[in-house]
ModelCIF file with pLDDT and N, C-alpha, C, O atoms, coordinates in Angstrom:
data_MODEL
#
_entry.id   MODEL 
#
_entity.id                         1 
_entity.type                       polymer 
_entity.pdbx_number_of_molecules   1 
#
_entity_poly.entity_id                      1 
_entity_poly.type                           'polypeptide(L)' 
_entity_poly.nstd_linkage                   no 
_entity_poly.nstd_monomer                   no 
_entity_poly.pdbx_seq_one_letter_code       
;(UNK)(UNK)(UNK)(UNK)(UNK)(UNK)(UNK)(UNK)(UNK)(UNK)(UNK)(UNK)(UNK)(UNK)(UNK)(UNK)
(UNK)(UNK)(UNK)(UNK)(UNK)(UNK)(UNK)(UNK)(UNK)(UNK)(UNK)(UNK)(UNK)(UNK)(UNK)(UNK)
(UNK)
;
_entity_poly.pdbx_seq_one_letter_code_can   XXXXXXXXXXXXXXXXXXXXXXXXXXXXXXXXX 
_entity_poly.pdbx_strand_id                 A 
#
loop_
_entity_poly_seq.entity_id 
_entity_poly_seq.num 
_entity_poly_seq.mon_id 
_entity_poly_seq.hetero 
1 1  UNK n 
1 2  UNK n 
1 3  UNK n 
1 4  UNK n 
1 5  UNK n 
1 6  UNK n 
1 7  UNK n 
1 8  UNK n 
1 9  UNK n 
1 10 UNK n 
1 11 UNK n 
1 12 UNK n 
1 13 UNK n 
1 14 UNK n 
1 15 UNK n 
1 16 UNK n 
1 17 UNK n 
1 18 UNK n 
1 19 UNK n 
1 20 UNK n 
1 21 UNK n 
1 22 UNK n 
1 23 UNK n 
1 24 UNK n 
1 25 UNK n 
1 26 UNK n 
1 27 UNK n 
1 28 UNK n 
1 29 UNK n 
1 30 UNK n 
1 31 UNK n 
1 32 UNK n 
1 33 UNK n 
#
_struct_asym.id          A 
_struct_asym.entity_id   1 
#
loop_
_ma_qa_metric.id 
_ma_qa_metric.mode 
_ma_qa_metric.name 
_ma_qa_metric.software_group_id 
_ma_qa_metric.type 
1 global pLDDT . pLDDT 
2 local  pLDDT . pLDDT 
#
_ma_qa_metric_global.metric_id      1 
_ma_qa_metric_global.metric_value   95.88 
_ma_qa_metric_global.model_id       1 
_ma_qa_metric_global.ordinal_id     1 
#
loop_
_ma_qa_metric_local.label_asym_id 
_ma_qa_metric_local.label_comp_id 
_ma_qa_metric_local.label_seq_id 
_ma_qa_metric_local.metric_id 
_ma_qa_metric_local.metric_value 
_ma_qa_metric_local.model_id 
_ma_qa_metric_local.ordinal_id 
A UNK 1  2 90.00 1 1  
A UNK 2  2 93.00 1 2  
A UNK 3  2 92.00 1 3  
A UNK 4  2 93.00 1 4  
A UNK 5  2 94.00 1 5  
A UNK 6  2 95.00 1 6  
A UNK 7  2 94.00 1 7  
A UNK 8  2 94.00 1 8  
A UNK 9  2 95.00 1 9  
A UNK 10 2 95.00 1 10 
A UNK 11 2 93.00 1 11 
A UNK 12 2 93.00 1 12 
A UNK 13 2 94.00 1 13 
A UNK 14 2 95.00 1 14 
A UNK 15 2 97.00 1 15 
A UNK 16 2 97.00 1 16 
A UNK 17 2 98.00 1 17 
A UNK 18 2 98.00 1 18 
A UNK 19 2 98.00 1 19 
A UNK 20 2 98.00 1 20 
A UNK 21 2 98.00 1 21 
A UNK 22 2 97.00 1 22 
A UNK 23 2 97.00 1 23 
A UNK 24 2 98.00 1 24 
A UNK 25 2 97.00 1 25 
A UNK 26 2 97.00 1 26 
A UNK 27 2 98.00 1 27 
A UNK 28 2 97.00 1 28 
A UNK 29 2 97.00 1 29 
A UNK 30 2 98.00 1 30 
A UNK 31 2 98.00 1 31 
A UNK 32 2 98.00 1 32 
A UNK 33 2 98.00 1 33 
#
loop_
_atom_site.group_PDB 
_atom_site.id 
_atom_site.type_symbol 
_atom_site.label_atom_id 
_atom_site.label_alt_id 
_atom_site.label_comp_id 
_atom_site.label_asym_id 
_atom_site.label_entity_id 
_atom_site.label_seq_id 
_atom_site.pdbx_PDB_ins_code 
_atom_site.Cartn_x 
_atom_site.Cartn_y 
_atom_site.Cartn_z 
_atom_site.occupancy 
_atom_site.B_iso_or_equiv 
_atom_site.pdbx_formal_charge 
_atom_site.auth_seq_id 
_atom_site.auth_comp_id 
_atom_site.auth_asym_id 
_atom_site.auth_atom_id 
_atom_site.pdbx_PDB_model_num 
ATOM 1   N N  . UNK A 1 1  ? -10.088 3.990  27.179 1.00 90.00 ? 1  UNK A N  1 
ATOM 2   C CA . UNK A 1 1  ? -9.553  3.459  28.429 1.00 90.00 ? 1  UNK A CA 1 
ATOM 3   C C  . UNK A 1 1  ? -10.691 2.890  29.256 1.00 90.00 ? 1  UNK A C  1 
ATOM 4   O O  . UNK A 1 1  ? -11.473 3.762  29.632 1.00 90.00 ? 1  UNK A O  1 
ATOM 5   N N  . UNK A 1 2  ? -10.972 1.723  29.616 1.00 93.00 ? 2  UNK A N  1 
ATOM 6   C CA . UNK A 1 2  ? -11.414 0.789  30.542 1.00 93.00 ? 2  UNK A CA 1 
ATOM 7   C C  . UNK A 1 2  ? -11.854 1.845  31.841 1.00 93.00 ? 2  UNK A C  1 
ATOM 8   O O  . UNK A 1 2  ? -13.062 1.992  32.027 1.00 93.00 ? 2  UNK A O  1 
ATOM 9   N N  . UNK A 1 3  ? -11.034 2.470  32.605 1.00 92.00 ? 3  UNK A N  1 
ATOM 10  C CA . UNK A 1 3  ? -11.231 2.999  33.768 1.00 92.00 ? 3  UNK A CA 1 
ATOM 11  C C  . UNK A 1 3  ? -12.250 4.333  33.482 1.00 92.00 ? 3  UNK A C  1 
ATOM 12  O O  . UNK A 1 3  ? -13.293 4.633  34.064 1.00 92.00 ? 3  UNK A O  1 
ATOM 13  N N  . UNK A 1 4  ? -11.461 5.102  32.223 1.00 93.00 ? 4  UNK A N  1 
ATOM 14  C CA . UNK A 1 4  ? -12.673 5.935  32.083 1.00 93.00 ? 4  UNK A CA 1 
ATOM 15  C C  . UNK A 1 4  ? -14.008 5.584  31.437 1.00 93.00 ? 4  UNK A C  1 
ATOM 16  O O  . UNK A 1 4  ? -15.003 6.310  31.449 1.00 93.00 ? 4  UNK A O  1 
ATOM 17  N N  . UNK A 1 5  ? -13.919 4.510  30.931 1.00 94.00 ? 5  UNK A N  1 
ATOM 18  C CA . UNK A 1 5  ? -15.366 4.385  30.730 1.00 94.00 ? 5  UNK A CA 1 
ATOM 19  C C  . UNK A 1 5  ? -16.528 3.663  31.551 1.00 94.00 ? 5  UNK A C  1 
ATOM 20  O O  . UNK A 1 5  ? -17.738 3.636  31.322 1.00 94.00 ? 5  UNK A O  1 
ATOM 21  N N  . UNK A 1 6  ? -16.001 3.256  32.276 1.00 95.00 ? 6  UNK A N  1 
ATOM 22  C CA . UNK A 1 6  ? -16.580 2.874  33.782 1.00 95.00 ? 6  UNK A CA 1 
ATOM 23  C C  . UNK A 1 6  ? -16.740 4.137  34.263 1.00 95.00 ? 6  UNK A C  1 
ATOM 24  O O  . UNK A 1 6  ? -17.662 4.113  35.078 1.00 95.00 ? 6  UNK A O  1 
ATOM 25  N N  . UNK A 1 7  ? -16.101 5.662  34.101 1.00 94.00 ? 7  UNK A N  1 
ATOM 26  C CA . UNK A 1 7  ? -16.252 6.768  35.256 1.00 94.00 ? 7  UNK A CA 1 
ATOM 27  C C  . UNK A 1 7  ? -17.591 7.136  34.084 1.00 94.00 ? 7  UNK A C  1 
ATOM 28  O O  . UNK A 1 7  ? -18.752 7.292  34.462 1.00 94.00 ? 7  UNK A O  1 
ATOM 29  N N  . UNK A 1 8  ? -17.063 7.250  32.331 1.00 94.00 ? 8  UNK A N  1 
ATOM 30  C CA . UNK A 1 8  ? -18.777 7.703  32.095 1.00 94.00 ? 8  UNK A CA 1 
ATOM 31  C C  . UNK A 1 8  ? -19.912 6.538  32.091 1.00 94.00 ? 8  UNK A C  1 
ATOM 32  O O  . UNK A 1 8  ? -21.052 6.924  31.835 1.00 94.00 ? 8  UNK A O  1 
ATOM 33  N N  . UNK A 1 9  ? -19.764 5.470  32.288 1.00 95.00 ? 9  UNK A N  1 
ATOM 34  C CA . UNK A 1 9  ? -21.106 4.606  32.461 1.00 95.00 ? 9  UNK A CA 1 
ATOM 35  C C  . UNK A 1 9  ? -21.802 5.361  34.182 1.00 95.00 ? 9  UNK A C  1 
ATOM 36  O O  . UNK A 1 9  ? -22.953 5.286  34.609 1.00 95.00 ? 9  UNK A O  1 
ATOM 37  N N  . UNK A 1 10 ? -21.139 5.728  34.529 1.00 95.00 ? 10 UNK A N  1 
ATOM 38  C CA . UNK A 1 10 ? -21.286 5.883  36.379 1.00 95.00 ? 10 UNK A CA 1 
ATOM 39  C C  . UNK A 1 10 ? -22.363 7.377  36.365 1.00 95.00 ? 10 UNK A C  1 
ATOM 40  O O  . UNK A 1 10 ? -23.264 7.598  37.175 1.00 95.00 ? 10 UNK A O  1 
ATOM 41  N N  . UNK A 1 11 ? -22.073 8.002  35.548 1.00 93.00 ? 11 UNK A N  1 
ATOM 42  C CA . UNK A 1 11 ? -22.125 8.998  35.609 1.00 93.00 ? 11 UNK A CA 1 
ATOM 43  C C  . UNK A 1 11 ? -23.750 8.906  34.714 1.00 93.00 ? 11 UNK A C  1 
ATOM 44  O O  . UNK A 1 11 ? -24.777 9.220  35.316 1.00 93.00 ? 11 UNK A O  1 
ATOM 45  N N  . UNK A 1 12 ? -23.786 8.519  33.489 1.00 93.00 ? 12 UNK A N  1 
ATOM 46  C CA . UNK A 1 12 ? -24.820 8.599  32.420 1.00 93.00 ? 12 UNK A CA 1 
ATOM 47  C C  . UNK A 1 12 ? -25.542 7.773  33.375 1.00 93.00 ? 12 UNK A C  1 
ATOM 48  O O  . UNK A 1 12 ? -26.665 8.268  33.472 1.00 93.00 ? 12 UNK A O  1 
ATOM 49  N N  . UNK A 1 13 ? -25.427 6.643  34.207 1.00 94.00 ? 13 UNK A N  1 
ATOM 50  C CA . UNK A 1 13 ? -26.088 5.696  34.869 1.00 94.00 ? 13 UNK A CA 1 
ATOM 51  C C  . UNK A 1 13 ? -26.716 6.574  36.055 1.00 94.00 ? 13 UNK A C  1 
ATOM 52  O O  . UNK A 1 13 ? -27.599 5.943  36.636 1.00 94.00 ? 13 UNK A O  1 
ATOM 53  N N  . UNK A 1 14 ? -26.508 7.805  36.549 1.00 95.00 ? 14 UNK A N  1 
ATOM 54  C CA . UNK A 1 14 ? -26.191 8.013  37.335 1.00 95.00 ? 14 UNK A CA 1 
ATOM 55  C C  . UNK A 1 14 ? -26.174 7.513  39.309 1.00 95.00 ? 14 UNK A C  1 
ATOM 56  O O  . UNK A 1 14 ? -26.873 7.554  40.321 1.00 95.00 ? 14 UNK A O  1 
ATOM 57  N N  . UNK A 1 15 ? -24.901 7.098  38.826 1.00 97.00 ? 15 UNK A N  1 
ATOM 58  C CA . UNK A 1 15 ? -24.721 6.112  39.901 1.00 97.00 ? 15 UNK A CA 1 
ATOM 59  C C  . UNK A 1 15 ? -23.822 6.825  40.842 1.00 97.00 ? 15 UNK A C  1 
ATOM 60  O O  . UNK A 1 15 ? -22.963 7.314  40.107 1.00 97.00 ? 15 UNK A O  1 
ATOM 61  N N  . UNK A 1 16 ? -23.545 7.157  42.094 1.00 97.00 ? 16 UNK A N  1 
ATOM 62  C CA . UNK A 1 16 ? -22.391 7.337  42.796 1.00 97.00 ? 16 UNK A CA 1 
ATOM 63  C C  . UNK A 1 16 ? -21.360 6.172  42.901 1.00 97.00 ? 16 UNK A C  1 
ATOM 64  O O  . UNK A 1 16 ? -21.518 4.956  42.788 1.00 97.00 ? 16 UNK A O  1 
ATOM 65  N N  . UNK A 1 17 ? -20.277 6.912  43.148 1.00 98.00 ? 17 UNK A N  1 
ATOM 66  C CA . UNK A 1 17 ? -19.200 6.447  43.193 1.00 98.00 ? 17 UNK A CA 1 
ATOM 67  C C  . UNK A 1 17 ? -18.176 6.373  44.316 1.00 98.00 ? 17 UNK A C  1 
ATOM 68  O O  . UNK A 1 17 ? -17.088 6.760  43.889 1.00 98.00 ? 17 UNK A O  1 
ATOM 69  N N  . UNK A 1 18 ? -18.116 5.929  45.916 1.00 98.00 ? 18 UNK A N  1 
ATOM 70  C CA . UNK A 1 18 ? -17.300 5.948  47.421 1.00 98.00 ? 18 UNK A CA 1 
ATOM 71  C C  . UNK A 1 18 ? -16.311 4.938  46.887 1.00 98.00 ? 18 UNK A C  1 
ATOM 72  O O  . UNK A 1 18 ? -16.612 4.062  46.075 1.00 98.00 ? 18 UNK A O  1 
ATOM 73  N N  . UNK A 1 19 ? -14.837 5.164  47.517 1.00 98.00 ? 19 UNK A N  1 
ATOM 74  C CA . UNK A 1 19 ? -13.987 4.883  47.878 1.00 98.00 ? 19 UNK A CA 1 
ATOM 75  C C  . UNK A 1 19 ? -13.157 4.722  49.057 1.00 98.00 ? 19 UNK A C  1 
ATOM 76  O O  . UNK A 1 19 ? -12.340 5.622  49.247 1.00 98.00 ? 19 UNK A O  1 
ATOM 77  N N  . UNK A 1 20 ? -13.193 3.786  49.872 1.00 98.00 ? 20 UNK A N  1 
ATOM 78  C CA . UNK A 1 20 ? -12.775 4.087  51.360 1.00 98.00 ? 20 UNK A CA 1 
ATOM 79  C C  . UNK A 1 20 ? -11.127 3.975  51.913 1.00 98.00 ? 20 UNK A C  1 
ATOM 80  O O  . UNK A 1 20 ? -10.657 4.428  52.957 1.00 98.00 ? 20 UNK A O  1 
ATOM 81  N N  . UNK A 1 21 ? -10.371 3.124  50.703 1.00 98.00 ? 21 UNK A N  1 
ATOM 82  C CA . UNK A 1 21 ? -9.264  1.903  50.321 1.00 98.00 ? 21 UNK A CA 1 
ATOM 83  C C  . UNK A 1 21 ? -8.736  2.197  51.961 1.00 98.00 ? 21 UNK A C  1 
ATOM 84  O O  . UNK A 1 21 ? -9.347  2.075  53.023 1.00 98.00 ? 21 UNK A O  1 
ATOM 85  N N  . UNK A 1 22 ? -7.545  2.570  51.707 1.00 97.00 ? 22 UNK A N  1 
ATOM 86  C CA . UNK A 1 22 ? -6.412  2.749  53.099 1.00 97.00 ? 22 UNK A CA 1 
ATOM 87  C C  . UNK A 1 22 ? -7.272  3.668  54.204 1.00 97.00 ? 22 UNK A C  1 
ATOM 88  O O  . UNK A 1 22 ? -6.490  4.129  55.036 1.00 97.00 ? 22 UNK A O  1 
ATOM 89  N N  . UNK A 1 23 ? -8.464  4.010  54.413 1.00 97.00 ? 23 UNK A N  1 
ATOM 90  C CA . UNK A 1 23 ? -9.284  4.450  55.390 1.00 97.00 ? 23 UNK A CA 1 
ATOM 91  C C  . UNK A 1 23 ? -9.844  3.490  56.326 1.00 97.00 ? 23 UNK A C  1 
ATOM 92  O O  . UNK A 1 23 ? -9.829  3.498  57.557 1.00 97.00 ? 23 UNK A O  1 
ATOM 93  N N  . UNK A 1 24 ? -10.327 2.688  55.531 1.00 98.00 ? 24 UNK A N  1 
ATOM 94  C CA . UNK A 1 24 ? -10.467 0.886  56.264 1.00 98.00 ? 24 UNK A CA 1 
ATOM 95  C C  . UNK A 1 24 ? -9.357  0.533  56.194 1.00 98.00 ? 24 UNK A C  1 
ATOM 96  O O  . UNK A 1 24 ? -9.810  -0.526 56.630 1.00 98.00 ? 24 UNK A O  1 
ATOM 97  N N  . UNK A 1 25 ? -8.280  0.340  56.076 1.00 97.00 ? 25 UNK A N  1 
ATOM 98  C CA . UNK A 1 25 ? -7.105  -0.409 56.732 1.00 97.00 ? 25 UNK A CA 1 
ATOM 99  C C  . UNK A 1 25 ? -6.658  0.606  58.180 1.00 97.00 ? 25 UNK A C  1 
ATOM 100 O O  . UNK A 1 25 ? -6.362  0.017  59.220 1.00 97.00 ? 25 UNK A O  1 
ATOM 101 N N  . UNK A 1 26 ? -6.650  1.406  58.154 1.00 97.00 ? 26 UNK A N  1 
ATOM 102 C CA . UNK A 1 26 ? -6.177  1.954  59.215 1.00 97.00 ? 26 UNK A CA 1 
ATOM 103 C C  . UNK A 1 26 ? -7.239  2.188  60.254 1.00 97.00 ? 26 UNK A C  1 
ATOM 104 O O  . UNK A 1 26 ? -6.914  2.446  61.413 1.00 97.00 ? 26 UNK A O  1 
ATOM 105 N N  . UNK A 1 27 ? -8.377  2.115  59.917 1.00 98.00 ? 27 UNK A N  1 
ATOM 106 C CA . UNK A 1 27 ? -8.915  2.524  61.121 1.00 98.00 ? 27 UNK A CA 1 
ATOM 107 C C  . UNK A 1 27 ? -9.137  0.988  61.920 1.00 98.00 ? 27 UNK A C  1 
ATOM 108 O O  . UNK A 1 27 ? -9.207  -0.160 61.483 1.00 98.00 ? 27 UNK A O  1 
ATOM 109 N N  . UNK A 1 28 ? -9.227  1.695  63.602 1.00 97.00 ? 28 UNK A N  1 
ATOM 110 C CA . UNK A 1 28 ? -9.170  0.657  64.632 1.00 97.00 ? 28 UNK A CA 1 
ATOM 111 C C  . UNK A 1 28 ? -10.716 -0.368 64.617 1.00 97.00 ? 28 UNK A C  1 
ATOM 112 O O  . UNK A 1 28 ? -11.829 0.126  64.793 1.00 97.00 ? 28 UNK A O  1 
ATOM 113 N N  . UNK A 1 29 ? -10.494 -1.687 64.396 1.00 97.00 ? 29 UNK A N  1 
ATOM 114 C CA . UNK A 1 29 ? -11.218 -2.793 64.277 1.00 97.00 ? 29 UNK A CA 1 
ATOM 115 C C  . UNK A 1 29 ? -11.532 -2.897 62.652 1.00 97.00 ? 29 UNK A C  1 
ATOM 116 O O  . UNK A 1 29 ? -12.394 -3.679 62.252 1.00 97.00 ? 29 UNK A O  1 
ATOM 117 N N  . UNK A 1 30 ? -10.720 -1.994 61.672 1.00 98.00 ? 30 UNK A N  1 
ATOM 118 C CA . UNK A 1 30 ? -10.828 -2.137 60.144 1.00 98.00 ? 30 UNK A CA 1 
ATOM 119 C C  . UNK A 1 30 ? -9.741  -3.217 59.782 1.00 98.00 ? 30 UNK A C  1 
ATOM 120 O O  . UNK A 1 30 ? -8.978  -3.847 60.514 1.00 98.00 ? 30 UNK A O  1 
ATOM 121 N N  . UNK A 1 31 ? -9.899  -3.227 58.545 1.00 98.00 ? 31 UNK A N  1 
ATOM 122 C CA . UNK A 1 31 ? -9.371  -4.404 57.561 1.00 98.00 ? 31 UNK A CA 1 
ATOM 123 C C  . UNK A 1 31 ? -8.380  -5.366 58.263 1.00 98.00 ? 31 UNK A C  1 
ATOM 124 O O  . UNK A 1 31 ? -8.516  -6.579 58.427 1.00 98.00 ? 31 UNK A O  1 
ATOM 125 N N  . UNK A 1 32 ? -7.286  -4.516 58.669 1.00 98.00 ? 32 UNK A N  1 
ATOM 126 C CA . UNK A 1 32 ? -5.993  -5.141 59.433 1.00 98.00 ? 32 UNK A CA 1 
ATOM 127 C C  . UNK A 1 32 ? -6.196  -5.924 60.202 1.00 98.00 ? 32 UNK A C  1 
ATOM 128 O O  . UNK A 1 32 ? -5.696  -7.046 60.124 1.00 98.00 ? 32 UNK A O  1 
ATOM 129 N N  . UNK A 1 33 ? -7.064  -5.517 61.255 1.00 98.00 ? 33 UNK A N  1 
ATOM 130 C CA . UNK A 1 33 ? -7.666  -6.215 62.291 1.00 98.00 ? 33 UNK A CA 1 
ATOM 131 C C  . UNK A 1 33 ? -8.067  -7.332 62.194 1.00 98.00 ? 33 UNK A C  1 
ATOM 132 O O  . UNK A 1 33 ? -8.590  -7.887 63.160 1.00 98.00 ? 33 UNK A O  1 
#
């Protein structure tokens, strides 16, 4: 699977990984805005 092997390249790479999605849309002066 595509998605998991992007999670182990991330990992062996060791790279972090943030997600903010619907946190920036809702917050005031985020995405929507």
């Amino acid at each position: 699977d595509w998605k998991q092997q992007l999670a182990v390249r991330a990992v062996e790479g060791g790279i972090a990984v943030f997600s903010p999605h619907t946190s920036w849309d809702s917050v005031r002066g985020g995405l929507n805005d």
